[in-house]
Protein backbone atom coordinates (compact mmCIF):
# COMPACT_ATOMS: atom_id res chain seq x y z
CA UNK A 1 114.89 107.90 96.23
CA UNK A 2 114.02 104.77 94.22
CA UNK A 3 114.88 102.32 97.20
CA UNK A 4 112.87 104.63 99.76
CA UNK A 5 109.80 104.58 96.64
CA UNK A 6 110.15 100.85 96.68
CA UNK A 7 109.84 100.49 100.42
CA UNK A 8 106.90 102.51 100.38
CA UNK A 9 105.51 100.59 97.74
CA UNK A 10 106.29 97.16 99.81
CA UNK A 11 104.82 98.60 102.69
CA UNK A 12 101.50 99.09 101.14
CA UNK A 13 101.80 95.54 100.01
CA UNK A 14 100.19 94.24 103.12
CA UNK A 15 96.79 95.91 102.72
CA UNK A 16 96.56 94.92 99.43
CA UNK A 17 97.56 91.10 99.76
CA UNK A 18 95.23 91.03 103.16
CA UNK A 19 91.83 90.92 100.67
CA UNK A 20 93.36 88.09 98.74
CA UNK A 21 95.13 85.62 100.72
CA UNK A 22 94.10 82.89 103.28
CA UNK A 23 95.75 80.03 104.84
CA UNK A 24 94.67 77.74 102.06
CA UNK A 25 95.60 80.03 99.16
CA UNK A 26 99.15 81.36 99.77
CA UNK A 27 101.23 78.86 97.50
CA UNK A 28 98.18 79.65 94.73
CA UNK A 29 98.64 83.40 95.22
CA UNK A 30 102.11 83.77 95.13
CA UNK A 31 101.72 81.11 91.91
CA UNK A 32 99.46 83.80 90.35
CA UNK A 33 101.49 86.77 91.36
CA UNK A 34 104.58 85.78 89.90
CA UNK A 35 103.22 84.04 86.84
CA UNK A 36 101.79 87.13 85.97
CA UNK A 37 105.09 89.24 86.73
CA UNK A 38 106.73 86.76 84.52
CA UNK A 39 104.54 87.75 81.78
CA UNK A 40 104.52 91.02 82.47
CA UNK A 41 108.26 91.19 82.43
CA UNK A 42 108.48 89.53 79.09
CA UNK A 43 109.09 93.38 77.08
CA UNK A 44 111.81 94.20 79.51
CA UNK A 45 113.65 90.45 78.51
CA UNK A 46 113.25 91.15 74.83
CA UNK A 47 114.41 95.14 74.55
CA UNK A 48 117.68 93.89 75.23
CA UNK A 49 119.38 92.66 71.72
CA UNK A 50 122.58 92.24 72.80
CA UNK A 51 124.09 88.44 73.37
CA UNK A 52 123.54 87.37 76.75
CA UNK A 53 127.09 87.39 77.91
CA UNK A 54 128.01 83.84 80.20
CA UNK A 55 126.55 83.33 83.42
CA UNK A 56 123.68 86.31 83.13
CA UNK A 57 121.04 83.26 82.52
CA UNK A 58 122.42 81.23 85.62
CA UNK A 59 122.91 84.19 87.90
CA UNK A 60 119.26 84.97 87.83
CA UNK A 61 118.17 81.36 88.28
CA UNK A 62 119.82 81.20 90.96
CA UNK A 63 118.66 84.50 92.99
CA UNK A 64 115.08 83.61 91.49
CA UNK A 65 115.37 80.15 93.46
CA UNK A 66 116.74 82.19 97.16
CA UNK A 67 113.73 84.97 96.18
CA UNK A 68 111.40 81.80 96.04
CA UNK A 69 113.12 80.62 99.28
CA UNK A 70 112.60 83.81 101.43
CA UNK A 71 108.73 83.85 99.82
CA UNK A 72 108.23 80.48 101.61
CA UNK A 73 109.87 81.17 104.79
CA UNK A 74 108.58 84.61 105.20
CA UNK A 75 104.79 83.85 104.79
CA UNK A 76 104.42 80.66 106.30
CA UNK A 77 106.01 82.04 109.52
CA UNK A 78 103.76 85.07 109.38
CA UNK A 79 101.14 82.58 109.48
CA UNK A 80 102.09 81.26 112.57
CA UNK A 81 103.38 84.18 114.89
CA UNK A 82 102.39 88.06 115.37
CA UNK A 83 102.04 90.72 113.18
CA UNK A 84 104.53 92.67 115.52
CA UNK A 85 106.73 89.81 116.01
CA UNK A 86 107.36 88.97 112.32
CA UNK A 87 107.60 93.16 111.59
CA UNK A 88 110.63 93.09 113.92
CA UNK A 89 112.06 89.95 113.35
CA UNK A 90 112.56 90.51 109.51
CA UNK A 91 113.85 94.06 110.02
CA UNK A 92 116.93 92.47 110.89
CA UNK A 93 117.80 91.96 107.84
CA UNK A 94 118.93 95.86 108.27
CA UNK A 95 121.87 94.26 110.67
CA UNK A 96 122.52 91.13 108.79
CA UNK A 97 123.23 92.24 105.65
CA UNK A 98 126.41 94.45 106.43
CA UNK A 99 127.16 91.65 108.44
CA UNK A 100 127.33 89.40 106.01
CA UNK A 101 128.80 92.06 103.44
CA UNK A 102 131.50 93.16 105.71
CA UNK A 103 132.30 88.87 106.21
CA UNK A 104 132.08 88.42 102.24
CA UNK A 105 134.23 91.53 101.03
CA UNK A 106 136.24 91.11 104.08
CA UNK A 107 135.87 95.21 104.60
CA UNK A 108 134.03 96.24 107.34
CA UNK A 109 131.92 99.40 107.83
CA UNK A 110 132.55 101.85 110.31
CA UNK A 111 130.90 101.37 113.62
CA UNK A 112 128.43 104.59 113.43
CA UNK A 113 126.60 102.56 110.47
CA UNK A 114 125.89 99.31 113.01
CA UNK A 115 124.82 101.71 115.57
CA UNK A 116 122.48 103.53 113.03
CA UNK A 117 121.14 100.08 112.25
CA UNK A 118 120.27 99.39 115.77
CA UNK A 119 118.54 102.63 116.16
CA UNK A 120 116.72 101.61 112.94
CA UNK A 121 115.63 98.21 114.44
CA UNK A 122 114.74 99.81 117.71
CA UNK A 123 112.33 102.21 115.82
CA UNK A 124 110.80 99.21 114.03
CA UNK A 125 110.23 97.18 117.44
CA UNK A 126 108.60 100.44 118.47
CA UNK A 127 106.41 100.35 115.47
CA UNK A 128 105.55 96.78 116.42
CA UNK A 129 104.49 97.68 119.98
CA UNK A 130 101.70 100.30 118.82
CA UNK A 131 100.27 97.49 116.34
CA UNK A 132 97.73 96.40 118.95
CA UNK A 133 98.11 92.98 119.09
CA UNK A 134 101.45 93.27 120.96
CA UNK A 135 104.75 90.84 121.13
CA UNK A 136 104.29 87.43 121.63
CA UNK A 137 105.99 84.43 123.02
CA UNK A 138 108.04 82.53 120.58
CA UNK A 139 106.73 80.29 118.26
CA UNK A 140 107.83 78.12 115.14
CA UNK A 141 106.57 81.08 113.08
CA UNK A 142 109.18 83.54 114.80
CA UNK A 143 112.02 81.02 113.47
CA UNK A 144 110.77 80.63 110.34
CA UNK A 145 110.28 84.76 109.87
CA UNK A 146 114.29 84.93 111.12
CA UNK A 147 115.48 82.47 108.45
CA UNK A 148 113.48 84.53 106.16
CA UNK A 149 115.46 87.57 107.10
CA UNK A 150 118.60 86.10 107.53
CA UNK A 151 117.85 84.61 103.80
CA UNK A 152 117.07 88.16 102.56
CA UNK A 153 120.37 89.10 103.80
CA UNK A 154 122.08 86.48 101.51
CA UNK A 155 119.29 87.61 98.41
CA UNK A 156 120.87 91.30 98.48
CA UNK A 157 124.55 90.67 99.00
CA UNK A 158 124.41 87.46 96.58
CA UNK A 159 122.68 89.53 94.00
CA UNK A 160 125.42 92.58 94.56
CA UNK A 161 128.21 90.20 94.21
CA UNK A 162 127.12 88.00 91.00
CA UNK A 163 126.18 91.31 89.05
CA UNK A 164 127.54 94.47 90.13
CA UNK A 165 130.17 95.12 87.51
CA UNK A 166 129.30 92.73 85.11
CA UNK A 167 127.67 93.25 81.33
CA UNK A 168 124.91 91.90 82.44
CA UNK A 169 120.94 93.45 81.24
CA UNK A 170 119.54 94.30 84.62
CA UNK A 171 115.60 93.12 82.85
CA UNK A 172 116.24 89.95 81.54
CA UNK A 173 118.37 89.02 84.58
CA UNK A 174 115.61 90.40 86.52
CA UNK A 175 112.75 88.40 84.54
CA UNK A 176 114.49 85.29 84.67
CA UNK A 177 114.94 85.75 88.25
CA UNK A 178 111.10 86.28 88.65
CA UNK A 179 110.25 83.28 85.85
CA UNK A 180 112.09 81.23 88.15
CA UNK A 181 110.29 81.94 91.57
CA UNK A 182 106.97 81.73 89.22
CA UNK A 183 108.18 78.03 88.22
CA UNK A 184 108.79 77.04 92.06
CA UNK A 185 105.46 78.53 93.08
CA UNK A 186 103.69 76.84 90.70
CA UNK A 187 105.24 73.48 90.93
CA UNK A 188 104.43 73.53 94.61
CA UNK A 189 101.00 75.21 94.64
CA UNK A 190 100.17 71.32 92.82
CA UNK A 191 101.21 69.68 95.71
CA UNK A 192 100.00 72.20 98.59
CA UNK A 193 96.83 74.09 98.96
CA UNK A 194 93.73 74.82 96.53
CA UNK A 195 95.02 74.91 92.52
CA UNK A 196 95.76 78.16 91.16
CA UNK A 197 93.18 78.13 88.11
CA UNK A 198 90.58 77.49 91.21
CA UNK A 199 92.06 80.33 93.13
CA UNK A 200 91.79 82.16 90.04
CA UNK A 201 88.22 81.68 89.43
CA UNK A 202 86.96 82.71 92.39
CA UNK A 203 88.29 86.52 92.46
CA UNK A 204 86.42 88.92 91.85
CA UNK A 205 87.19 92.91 90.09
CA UNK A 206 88.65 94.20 93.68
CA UNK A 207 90.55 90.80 94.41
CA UNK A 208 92.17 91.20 90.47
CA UNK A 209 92.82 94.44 91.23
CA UNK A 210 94.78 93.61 93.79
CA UNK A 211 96.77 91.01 92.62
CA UNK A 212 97.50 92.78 89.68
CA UNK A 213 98.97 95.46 91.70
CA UNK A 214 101.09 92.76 93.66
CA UNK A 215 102.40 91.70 90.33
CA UNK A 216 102.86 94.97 88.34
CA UNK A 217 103.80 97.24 90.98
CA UNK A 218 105.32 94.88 94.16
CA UNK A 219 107.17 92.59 91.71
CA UNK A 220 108.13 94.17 88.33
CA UNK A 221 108.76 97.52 89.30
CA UNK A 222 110.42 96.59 92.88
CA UNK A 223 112.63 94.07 92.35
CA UNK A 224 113.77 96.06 88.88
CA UNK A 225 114.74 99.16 90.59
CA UNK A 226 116.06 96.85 93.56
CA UNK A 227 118.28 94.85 90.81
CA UNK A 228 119.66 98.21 89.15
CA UNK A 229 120.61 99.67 92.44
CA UNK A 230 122.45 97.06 94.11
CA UNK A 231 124.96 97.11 90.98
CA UNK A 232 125.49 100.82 91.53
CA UNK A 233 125.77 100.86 95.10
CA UNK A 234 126.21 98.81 98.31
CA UNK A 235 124.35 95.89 99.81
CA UNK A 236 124.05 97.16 103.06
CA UNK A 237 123.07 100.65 101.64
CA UNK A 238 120.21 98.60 99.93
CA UNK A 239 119.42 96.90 103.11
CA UNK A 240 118.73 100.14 104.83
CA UNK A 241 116.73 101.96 102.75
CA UNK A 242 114.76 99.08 102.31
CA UNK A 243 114.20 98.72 105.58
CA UNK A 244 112.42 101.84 105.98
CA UNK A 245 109.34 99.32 104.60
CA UNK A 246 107.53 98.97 108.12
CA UNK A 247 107.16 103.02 108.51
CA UNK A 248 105.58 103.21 105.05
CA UNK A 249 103.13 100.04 106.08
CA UNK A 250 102.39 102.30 108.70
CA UNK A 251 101.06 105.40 106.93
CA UNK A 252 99.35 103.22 104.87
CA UNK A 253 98.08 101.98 107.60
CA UNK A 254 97.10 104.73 108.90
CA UNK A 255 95.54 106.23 105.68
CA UNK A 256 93.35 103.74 104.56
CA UNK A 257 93.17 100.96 107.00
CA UNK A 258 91.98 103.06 110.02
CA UNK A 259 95.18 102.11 112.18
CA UNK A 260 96.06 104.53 114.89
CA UNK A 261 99.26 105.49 116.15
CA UNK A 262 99.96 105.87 119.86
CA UNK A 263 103.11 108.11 121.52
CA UNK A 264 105.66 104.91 121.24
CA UNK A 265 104.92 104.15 117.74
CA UNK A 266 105.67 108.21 116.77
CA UNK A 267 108.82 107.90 118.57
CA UNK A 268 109.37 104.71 116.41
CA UNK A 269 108.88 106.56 113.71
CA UNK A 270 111.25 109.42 114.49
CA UNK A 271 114.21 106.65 115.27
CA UNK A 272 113.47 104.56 112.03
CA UNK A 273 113.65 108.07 109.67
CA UNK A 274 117.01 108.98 111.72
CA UNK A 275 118.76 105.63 111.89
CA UNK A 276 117.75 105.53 108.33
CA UNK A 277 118.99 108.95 107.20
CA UNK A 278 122.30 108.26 109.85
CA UNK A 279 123.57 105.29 108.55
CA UNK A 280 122.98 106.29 104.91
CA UNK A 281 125.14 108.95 105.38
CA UNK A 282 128.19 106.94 107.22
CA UNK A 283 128.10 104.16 104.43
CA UNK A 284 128.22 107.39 101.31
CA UNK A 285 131.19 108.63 103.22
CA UNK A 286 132.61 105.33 104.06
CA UNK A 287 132.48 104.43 100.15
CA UNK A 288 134.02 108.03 99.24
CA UNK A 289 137.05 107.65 101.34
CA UNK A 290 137.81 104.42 99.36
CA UNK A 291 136.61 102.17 101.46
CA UNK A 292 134.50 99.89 99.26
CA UNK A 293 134.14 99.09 95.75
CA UNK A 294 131.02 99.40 93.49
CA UNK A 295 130.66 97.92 90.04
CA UNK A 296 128.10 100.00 87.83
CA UNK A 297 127.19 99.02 84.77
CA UNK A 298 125.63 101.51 82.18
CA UNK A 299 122.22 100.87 80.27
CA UNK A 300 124.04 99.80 77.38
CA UNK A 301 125.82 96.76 79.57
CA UNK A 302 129.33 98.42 79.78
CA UNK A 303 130.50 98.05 82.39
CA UNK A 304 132.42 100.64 85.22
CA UNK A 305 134.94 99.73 87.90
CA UNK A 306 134.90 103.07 90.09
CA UNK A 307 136.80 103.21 93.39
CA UNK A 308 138.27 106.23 95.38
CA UNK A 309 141.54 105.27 93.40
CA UNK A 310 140.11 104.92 89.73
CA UNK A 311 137.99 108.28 90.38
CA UNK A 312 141.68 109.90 91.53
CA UNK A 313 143.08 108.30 87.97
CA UNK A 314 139.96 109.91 86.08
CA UNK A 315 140.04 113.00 87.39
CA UNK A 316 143.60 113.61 86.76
C-alpha cells in the first residue's frame, strides 16, 4: 500500500514540476530540490544513535550517485522526445528489473509474472496513446529516456542487494543517498544552465510551493518508504507497484489538469490495475513456495534472514 501511495504520489509529480521547470532551469531545480531534501532529511540521519555499522556510509553514496544518474538521463531525454514516448519507454523498467534480478540472484520468476508485466506495459502504451500528442518517431531523447529506465532497473535491484539484510538505518542510508544526488546536482548546475540562487530568486509563493512539495513529499517521503520496502521484499515486486506511476499521473491528470480520457486510455487503465494486481500475486506466491530470499531488517537494525526454510525452522 506504501509502494502503490508512492506511485501515486510520483505521478502527481508532473503537474507540480510543470510550473517550475524550463529548459534552462532543470540542473538548478533538481539542485534546489534535493538540497532541500537533504536538509530536510537531516532529523531522520540523526534519530539513529547507533554506530554506523561498515559500508552503510558507502552503500548510499553509491545509489545516491546511480539516483543522480537516472535524474540526468530521464529529464534531459524528456526534453527531447514525447510525453507518450518517454511514459512508455521508462515503464520498462517494470520488465527490466526482474530481468536483471532473475540474472543477479540467478533465480528466475515464474513466467505468469513476465506476462503480467507485459500486460502492465501494454496498459501504459495505451495510456500514452490517449495523451494527445501521440507516439513519435525516434529521437535522441527516446534513447536517453531507455537508459534512464534501464538505469532505474539497476537503482532498485542494486539498492535490494547492498541493504536488504543488513544492520543498516534505512534514514541515514537514505539521506546520504539524497545528500549525494544534491552534491552532483549542484556541482553541475555551476557548469550548466542559470545558477540555482538565481533560479531561486525568481519563484514566487505557488512556484515554492511546489518545489517544496517535490522535496518533502516526491523525495523524502518516496524514496524512504521505497528504501524500507525493497529490504523487506523483492526488487521486481518494487518495480511493479511502482510502475503503476503513469495511471496515477493520469487521474491527476484528469482531476486538476483538465486531461480527458478517451475509450483506449480506459482500457489502459483496466490492463495496468490487472497486470499490476496479476503479477503481484505470482511473485507473493513465488516467494512463499521458497523461491526467493528476502533480508528484513527491524527498526532497531537487527537484522532477519527469512526464507520458506527458516520460516519451516521457526515454526517448528
Amino acid at each position: 500500500m506504501l509502494l502503490l501511495l508512492v506511485a501515486a504520489v510520483w505521478g502527481s509529480t508532473y503537474l507540480a514540476a510543470k510550473g517550475i521547470v524550463t529548459p534552462g532551469t532543470v540542473v538548478a531545480v533538481l539542485a534546489l530540490r534535493f538540497a532541500l531534501t537533504a536538509v530536510a532529511m537531516v532529523p531522520f540521519s540523526l534519530r539513529s544513535r547507533a554506530p554506523r555499522p561498515r559500508g552503510e556510509t558507502a552503500a548510499g553514496v553509491l545509489l545516491g550517485l546511480v539516483l543522480a544518474t537516472i535524474l540526468t538521463f530521464e529529464t534531459y531525454g524528456i526534453a527531447h522526445t514525447s510525453a507518450t514516448n518517454a511514459g512508455l519507454i521508462i515503464s520498462l523498467t517494470i520488465v527490466m528489473t526482474p530481468l536483471l534480478e532473475s540474472v543477479v540472484g540467478r533465480s528466475w520468476l515464474p513466467r505468469a509474472f513476465f506476462a503480467a508485466t507485459a500486460v502492465t506495459v501494454l496498459g501504459v502504451a495505451l495510456l500514452a496513446s490517449g495523451s494527445g500528442d501521440g507516439f513519435s518517431a525516434p529521437a535522441l531523447g527516446d534513447w536517453l529516456v531507455l537508459v534512464a529506465a534501464a538505469v532505474r532497473a539497476v537503482h532498485v535491484v542494486l539498492m535490494h542487494r547492498r541493504t536488504a539484510g543488513r544492520a543498516y538505518d534505512s534514514g541515514r542510508l537514505t539521506h546520504v543517498q539524497m545528500t549525494t544526488a544534491a552534491g552532483v546536482f549542484v556541482l553541475a548546475s555551476l557548469a550548466v544552465g542559470e545558477p540555482p540562487t538565481v533560479v531561486a530568486a525568481s519563484f514566487g509563493a505557488a512556484q515554492w510551493a511546489a518545489l517544496v512539495y517535490l522535496a518533502l513529499v516526491g523525495t523524502v517521503f518516496a524514496f524512504a518508504v521505497q528504501m524500507w520496502a525493497v529490504r523487506r521484499t523483492s526488487g521486481s515486486r518494487v518495480s511493479l507497484l511502482l510502475g503503476t506511476e503513469p495511471l496515477w499521473a493520469l487521474v491527476v491528470g484528469l482531476a486538476l489538469g483538465g486531461d480527458r480520457l478517451g475509450p483506449a486510455g480506459v482500457v489502459g487503465a483496466v490492463l495496468v490495475v490487472v497486470g499490476t494486481a496479476w503479477g503481484q500475486g505470482v511473485e507473493q506466491r513465488h516467494r512463499a513456495a521458497g523461491g526467493g530470499r528476502i533480508g528484513r531488517c527491524a527498526p532497531d537494525g537487527e537484522t532477519v534472514r527469512s526464507s520458506a526454510r527458516s520460516r519451516r525452522v521457526l515454526r517448528s
